[in-house]
C-alpha atoms as a PDB file:
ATOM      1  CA  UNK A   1     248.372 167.690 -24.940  1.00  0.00           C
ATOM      2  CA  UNK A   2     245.997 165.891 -23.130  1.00  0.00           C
ATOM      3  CA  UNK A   3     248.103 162.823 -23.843  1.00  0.00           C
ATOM      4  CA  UNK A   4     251.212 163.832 -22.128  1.00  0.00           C
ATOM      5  CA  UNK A   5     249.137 165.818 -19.179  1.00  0.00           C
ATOM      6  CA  UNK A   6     248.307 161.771 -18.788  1.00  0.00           C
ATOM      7  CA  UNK A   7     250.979 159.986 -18.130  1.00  0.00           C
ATOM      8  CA  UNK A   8     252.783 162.562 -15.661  1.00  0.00           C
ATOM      9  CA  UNK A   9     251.097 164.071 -12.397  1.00  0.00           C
ATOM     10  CA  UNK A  10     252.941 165.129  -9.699  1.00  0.00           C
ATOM     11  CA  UNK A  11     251.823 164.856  -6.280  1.00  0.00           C
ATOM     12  CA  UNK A  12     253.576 167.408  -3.761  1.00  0.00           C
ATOM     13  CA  UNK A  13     252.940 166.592  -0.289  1.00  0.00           C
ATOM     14  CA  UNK A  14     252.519 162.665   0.528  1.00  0.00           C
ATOM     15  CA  UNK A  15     250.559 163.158   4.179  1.00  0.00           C
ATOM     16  CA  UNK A  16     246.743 161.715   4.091  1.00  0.00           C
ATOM     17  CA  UNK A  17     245.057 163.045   1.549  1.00  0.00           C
ATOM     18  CA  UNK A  18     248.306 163.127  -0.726  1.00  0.00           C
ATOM     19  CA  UNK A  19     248.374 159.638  -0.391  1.00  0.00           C
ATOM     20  CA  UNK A  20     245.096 158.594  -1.042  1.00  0.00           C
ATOM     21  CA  UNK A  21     244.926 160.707  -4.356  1.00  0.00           C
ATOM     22  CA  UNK A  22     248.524 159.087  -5.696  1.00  0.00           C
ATOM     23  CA  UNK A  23     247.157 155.345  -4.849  1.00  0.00           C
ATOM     24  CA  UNK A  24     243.861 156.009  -6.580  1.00  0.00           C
ATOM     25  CA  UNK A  25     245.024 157.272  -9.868  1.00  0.00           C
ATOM     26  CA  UNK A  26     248.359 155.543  -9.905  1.00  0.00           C
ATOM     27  CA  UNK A  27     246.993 152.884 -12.308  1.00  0.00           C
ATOM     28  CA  UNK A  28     245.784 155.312 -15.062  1.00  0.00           C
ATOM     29  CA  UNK A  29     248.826 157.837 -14.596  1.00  0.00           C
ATOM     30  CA  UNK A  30     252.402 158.144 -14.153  1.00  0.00           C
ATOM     31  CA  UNK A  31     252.647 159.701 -10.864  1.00  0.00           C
ATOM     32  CA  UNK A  32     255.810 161.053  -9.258  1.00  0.00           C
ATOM     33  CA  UNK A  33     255.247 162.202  -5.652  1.00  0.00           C
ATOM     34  CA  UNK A  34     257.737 164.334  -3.102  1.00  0.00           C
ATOM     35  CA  UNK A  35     257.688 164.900   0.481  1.00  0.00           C
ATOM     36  CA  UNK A  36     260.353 166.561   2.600  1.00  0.00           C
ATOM     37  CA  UNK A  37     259.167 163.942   5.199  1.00  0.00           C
ATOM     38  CA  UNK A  38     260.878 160.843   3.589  1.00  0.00           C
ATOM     39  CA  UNK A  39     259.827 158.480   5.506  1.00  0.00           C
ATOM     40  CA  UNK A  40     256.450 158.798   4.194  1.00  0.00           C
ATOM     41  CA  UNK A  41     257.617 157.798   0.782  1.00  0.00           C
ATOM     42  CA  UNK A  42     259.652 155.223   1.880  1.00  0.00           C
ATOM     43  CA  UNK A  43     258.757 151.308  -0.159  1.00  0.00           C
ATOM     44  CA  UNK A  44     256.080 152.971  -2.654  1.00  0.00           C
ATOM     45  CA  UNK A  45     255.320 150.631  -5.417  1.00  0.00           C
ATOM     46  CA  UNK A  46     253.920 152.266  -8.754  1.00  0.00           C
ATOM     47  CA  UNK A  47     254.954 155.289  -7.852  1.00  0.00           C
ATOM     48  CA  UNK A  48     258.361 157.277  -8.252  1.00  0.00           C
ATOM     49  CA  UNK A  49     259.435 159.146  -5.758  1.00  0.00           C
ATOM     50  CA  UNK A  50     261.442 162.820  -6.363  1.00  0.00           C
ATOM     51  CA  UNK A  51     264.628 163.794  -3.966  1.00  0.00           C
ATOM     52  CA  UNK A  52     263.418 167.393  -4.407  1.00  0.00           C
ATOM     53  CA  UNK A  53     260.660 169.507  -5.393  1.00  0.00           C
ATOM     54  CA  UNK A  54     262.327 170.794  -8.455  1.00  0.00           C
ATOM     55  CA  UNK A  55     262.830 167.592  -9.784  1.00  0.00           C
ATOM     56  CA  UNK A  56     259.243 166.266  -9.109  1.00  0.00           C
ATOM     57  CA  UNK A  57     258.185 169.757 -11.215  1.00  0.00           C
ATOM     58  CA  UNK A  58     260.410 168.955 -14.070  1.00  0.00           C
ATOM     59  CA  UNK A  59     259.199 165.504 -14.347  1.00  0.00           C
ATOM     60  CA  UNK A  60     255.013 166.357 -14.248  1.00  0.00           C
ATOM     61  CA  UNK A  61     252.647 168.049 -16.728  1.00  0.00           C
ATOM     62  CA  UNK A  62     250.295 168.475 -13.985  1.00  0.00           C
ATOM     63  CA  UNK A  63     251.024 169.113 -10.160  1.00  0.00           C
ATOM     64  CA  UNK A  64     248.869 168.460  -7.259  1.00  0.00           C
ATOM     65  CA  UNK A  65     249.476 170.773  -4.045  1.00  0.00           C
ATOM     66  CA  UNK A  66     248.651 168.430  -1.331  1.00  0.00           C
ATOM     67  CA  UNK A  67     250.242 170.803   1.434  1.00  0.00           C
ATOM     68  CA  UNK A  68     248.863 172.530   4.370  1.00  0.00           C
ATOM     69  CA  UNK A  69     247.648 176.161   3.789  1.00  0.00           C
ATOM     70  CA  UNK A  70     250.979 177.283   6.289  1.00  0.00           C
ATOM     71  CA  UNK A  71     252.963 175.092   4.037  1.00  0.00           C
ATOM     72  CA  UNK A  72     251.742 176.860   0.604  1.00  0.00           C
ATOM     73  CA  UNK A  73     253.463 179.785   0.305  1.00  0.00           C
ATOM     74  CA  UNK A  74     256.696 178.143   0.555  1.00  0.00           C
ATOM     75  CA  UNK A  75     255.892 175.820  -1.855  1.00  0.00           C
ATOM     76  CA  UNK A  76     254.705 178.416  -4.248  1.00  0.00           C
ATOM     77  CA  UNK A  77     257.980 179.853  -3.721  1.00  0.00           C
ATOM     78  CA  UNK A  78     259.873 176.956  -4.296  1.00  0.00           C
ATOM     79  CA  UNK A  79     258.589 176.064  -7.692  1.00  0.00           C
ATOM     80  CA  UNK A  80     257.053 179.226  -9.595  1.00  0.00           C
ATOM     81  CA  UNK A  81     259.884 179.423 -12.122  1.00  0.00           C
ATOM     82  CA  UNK A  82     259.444 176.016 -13.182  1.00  0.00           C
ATOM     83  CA  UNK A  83     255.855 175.956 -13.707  1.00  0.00           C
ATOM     84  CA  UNK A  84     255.739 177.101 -17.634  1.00  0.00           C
ATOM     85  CA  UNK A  85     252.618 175.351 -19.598  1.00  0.00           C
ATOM     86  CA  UNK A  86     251.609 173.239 -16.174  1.00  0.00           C
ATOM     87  CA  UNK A  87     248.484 172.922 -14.740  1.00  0.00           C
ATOM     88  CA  UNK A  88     248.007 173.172 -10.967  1.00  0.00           C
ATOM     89  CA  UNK A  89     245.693 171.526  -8.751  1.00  0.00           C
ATOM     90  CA  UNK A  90     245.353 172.893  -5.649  1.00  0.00           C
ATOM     91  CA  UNK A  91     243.231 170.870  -2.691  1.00  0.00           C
ATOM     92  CA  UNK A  92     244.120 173.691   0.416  1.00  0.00           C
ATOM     93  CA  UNK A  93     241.850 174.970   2.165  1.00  0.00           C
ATOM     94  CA  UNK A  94     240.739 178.688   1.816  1.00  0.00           C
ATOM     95  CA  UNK A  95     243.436 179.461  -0.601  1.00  0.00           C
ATOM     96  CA  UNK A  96     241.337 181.049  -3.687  1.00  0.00           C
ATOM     97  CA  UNK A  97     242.499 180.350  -7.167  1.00  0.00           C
ATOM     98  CA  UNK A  98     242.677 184.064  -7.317  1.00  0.00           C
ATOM     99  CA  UNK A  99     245.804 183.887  -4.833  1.00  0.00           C
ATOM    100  CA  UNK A 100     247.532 180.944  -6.913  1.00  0.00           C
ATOM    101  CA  UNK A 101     247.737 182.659 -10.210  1.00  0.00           C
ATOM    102  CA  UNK A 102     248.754 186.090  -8.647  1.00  0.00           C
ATOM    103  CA  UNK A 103     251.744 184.062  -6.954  1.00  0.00           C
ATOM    104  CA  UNK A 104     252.635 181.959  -9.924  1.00  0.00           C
ATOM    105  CA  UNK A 105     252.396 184.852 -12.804  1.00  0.00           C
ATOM    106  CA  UNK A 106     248.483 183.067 -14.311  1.00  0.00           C
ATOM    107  CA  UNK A 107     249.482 179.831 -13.981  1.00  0.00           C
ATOM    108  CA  UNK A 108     246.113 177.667 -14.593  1.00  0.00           C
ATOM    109  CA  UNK A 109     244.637 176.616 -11.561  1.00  0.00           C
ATOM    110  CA  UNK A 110     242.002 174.229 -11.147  1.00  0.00           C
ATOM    111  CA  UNK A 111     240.986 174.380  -7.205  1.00  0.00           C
ATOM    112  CA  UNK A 112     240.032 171.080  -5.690  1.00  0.00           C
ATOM    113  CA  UNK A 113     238.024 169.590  -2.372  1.00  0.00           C
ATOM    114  CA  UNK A 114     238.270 165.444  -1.947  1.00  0.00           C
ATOM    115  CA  UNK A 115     237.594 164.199   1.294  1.00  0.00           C
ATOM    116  CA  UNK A 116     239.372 161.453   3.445  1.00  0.00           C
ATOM    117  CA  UNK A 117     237.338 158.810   1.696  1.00  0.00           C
ATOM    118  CA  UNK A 118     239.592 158.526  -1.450  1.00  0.00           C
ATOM    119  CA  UNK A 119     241.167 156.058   0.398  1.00  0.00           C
ATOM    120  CA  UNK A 120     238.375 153.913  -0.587  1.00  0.00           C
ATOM    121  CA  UNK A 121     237.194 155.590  -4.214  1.00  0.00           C
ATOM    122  CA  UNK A 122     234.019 156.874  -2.104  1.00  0.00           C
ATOM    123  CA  UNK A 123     235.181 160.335  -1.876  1.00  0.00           C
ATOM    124  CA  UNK A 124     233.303 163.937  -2.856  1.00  0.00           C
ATOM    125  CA  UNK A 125     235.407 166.303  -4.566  1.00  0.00           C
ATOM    126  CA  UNK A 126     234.400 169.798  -5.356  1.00  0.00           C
ATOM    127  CA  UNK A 127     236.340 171.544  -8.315  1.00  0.00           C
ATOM    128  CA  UNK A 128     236.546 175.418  -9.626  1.00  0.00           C
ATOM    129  CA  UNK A 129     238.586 176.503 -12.485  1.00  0.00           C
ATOM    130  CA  UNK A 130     240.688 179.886 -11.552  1.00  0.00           C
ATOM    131  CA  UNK A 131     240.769 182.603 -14.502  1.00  0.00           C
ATOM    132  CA  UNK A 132     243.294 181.665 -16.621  1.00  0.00           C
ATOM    133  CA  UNK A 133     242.602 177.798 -16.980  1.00  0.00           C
ATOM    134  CA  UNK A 134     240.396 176.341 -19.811  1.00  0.00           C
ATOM    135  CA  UNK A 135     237.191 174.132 -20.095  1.00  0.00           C
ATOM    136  CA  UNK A 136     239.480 171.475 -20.653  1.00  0.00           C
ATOM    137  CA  UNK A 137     241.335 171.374 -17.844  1.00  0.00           C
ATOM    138  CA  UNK A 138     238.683 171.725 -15.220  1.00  0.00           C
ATOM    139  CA  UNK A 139     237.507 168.257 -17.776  1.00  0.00           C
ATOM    140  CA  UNK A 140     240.282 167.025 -17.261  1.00  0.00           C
ATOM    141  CA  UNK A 141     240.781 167.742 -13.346  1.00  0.00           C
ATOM    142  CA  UNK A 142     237.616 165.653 -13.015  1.00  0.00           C
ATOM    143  CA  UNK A 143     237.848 162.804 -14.945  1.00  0.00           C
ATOM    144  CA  UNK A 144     241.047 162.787 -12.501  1.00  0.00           C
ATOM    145  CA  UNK A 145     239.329 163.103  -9.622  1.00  0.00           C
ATOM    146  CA  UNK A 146     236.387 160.580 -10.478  1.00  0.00           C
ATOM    147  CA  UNK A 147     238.948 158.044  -9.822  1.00  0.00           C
ATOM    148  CA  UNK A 148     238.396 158.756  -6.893  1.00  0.00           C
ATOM    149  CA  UNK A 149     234.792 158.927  -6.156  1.00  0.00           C
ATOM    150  CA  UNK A 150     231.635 161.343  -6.883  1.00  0.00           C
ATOM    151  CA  UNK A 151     232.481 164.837  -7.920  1.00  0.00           C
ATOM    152  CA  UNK A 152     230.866 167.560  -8.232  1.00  0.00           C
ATOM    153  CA  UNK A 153     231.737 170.913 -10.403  1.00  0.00           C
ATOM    154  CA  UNK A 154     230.605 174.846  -8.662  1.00  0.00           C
ATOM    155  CA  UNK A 155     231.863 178.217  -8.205  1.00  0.00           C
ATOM    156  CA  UNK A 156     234.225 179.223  -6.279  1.00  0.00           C
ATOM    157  CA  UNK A 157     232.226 181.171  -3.771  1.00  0.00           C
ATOM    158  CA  UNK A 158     230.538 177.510  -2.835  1.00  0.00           C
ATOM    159  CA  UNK A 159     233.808 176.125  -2.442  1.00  0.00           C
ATOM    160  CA  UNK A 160     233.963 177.032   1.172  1.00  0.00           C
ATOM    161  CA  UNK A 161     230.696 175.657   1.931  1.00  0.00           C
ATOM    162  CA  UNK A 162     231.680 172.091   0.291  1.00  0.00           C
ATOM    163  CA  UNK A 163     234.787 172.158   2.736  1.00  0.00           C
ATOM    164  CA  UNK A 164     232.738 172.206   5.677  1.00  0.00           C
ATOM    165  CA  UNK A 165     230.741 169.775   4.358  1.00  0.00           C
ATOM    166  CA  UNK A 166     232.416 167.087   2.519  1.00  0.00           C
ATOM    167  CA  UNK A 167     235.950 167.895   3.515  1.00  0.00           C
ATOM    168  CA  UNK A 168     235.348 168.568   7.700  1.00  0.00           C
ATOM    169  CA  UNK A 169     231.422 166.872   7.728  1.00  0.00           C
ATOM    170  CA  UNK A 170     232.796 163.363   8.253  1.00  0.00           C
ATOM    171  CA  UNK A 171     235.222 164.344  11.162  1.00  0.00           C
ATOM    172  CA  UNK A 172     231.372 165.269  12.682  1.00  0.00           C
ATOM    173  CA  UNK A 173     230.308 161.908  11.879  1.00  0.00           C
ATOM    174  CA  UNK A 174     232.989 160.374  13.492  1.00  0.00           C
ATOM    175  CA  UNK A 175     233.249 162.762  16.874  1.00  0.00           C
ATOM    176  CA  UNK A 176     229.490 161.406  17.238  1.00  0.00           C
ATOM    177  CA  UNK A 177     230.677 158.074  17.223  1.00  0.00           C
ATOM    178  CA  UNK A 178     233.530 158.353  19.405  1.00  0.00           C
ATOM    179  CA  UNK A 179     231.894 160.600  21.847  1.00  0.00           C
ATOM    180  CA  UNK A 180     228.679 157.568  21.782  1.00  0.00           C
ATOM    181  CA  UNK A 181     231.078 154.346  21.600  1.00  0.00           C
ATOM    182  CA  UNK A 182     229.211 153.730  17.952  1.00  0.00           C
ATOM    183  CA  UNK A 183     230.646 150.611  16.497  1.00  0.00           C
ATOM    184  CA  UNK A 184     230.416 152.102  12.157  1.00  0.00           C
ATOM    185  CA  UNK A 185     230.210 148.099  11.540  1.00  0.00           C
ATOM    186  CA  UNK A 186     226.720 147.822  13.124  1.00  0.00           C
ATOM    187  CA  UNK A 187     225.325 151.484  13.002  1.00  0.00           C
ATOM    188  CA  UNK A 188     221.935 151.426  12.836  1.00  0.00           C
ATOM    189  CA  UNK A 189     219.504 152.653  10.245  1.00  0.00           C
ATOM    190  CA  UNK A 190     218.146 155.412  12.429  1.00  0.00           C
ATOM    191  CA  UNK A 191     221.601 157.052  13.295  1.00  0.00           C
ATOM    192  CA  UNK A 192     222.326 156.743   9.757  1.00  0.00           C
ATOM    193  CA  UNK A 193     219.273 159.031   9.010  1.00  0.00           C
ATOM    194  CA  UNK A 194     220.085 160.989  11.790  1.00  0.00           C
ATOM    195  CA  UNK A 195     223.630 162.133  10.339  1.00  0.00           C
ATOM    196  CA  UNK A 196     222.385 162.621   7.162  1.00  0.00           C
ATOM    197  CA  UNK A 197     218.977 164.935   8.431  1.00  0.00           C
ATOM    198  CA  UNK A 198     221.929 167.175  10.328  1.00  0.00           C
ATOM    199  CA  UNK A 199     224.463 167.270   7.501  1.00  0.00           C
ATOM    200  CA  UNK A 200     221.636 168.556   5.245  1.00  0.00           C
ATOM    201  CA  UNK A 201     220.746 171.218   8.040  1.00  0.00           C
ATOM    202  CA  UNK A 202     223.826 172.177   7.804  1.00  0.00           C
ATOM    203  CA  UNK A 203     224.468 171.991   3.886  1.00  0.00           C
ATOM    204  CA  UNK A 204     221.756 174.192   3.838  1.00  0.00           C
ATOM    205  CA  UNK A 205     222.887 176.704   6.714  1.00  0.00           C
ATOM    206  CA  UNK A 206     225.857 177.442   4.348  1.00  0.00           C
ATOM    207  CA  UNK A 207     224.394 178.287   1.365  1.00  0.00           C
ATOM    208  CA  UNK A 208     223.328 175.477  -0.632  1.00  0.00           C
ATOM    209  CA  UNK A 209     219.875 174.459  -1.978  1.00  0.00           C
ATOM    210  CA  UNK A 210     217.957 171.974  -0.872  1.00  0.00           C
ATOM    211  CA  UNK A 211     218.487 169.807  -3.476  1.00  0.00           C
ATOM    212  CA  UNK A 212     222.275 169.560  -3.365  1.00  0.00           C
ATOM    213  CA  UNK A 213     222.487 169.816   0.174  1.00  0.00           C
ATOM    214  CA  UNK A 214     220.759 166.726   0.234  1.00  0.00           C
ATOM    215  CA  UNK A 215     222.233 164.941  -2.382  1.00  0.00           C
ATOM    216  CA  UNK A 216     226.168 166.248  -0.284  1.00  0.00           C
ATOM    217  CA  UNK A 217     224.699 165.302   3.251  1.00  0.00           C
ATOM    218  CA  UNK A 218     223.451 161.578   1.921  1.00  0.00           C
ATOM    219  CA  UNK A 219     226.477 161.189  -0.124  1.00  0.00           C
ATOM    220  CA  UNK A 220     229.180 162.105   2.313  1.00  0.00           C
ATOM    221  CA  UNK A 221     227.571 160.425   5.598  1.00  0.00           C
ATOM    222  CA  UNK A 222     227.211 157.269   3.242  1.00  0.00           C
ATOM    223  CA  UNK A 223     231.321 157.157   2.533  1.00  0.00           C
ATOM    224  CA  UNK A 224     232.370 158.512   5.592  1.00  0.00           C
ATOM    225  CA  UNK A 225     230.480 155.289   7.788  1.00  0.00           C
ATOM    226  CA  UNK A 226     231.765 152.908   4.503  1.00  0.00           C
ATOM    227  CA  UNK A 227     235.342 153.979   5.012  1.00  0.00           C
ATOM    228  CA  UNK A 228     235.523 153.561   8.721  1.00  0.00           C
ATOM    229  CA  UNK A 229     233.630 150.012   8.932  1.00  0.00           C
ATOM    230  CA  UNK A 230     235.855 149.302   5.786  1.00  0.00           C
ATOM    231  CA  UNK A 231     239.122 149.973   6.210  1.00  0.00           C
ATOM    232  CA  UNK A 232     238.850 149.203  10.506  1.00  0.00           C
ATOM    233  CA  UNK A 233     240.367 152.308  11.440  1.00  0.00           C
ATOM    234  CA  UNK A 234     238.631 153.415  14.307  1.00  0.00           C
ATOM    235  CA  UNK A 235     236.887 157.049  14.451  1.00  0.00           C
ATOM    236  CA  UNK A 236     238.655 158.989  16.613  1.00  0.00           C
ATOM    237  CA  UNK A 237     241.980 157.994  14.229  1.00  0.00           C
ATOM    238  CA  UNK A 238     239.978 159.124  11.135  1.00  0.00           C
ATOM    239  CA  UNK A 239     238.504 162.518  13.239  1.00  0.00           C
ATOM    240  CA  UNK A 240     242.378 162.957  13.666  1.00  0.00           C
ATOM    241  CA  UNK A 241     243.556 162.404   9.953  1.00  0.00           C
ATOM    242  CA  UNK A 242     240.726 165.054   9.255  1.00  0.00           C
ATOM    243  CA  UNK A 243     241.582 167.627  11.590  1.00  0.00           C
ATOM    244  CA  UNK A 244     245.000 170.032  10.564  1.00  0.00           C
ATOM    245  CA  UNK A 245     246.416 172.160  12.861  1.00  0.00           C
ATOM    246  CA  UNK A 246     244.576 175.956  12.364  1.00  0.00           C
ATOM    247  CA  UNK A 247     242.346 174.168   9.445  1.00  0.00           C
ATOM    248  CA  UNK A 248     238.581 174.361   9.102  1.00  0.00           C
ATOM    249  CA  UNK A 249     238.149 171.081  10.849  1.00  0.00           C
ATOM    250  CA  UNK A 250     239.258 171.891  13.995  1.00  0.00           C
ATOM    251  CA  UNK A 251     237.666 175.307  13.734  1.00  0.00           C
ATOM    252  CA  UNK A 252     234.315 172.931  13.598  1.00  0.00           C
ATOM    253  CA  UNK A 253     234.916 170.671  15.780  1.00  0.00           C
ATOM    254  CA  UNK A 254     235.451 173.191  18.375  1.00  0.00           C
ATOM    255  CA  UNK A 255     232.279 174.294  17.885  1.00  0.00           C
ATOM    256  CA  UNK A 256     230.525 170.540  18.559  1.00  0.00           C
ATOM    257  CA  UNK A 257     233.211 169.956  21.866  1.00  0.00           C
ATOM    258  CA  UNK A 258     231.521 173.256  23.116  1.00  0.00           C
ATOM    259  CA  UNK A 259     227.834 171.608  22.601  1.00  0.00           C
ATOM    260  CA  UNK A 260     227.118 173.120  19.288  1.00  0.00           C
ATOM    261  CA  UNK A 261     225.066 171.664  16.176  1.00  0.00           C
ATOM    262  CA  UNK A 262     226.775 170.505  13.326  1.00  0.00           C
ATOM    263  CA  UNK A 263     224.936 173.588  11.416  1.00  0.00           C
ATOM    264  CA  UNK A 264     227.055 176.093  13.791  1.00  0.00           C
ATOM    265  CA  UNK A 265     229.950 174.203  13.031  1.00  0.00           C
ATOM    266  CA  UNK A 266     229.716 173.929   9.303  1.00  0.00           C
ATOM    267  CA  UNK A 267     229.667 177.724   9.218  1.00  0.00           C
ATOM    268  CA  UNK A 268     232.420 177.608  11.728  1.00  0.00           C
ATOM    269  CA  UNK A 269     233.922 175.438   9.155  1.00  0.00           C
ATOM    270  CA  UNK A 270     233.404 178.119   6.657  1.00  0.00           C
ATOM    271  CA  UNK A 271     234.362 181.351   8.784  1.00  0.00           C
ATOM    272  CA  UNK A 272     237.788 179.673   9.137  1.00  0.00           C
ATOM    273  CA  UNK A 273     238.077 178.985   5.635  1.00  0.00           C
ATOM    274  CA  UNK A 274     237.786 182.582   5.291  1.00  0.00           C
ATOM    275  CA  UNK A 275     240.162 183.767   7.894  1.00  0.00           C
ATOM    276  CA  UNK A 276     242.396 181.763   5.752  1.00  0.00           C
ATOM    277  CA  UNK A 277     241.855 183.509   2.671  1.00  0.00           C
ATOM    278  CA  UNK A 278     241.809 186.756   4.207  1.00  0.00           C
ATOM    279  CA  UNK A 279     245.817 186.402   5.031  1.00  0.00           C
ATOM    280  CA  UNK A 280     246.528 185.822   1.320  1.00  0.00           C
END
């Protein structure tokens, strides 16, 4: 089974984070990917590209649900009589695994939380298995997902949490250097620190231990200044790939416009996340 769940993933939503997941694992996979924007699949190479969602379902073992949380539930919609024996990986935010399975009759759901730097293999991914998967696929979800960088398995109730941290925390990094004119190519040692003593503030205003706030905060402000000095995209771009309409991003990054600390916007972060789930 394992075999076949291999060779065919299915990536449903091609928009930044869609992307960088299909172009990271596209050399061990078979990945099919659909968008109803098509210009955004327009010239892929080494990966096929579906001319509807039902199609990109019947050709994948395993789909990834790269939409926005107001996108979901028409997507859900759209493709839970097709789903028999598939796995589902879900990477919205706020959407609980609990939600998924109700929707798609106990389809197993592994949910996920990369950040934007899988566009360079640096990213941190959270993953939770819902009820009705199996040890294996949550295995199998990461050796995915370590294609694409460090990840790092919890439950559920932390998953929140880890999207204010790994999945909004470098949009804070990058607001600091946009609203400071810091070039990421010649950041210095001390604002390096800096980033890192606030993320783990904040890591640890949210609920997690010392320990693995630390280990989040150092790993994700390491990535996040790699990908921008990298890849020469400047920060406020990168603060804007982060930041979805409604999502926990902006929700944070409201709170550090206004003044506030990047603790009061991590659990900003996290009070939207809620908010989300709460209108399942």
């Amino acid at each position: 089974m394992l075999r076949v769940l291999r060779k065919k993933i299915g990536v449903i939503g091609y928009g930044n984070m869609g992307s960088a997941i299909a172009e990271r694992i596209k050399a061990k996979y078979k990945v099919s990917v659909f968008d109803k924007d098509k210009e955004k699949t327009k010239n892929l190479k080494g990966i096929n590209v579906t001319e509807n969602i039902v199609g990109l379902v019947a050709a994948s073992r395993v789909l990834i649900l790269a939409v926005k949380p107001q996108d979901f539930d028409a997507v859900l919609n759209e493709i839970k009589e097709y789903l028999k024996g598939k796995l589902v990986i879900s990477i919205a935010a706020g959407i609980t695994t609990t939600y998924i399975e109700k929707k798609l009759e106990q389809t197993r759901v592994i949910r996920v939380m990369p950040n934007i730097c899988a566009k360079i293999g640096k990213a941190e991914t959270s993953l939770c298995k819902g009820k009705s998967a199996k040890i294996r696929d949550l295995d199998f979800v990461k050796q995915m997902f370590n294609s694409l960088g460090k990840t790092w398995i919890m439950d559920e109730g932390m998953i929140d949490a880890a999207t204010a941290i790994v999945g909004s925390g470098p949009a804070y990094i990058y607001y600091d250097m946009e609203k400071n004119n810091i070039d990421p190519r010649s950041l210095s040692e001390a604002i390096r620190n800096k980033y890192i003593e606030r993320l783990t503030e904040a890591a640890k205003r949210v609920g997690f231990d010392p320990r693995v706030a630390s280990e989040l905060a150092g790993s994700t402000t390491a990535s996040s200044i790699s990908l921008s000095a990298v890849s020469g995209i400047p920060p406020t771009e990168l603060r804007k790939q982060i930041t979805s309409q409604g999502g926990t991003t902006e929700a944070a990054l409201k709170i550090l416009i206004e003044g506030g600390s990047w603790s009061e916007a991590a659990e900003a972060a996290v009070r939207r996340a809620k908010e989300i789930a709460e209108k399942e």
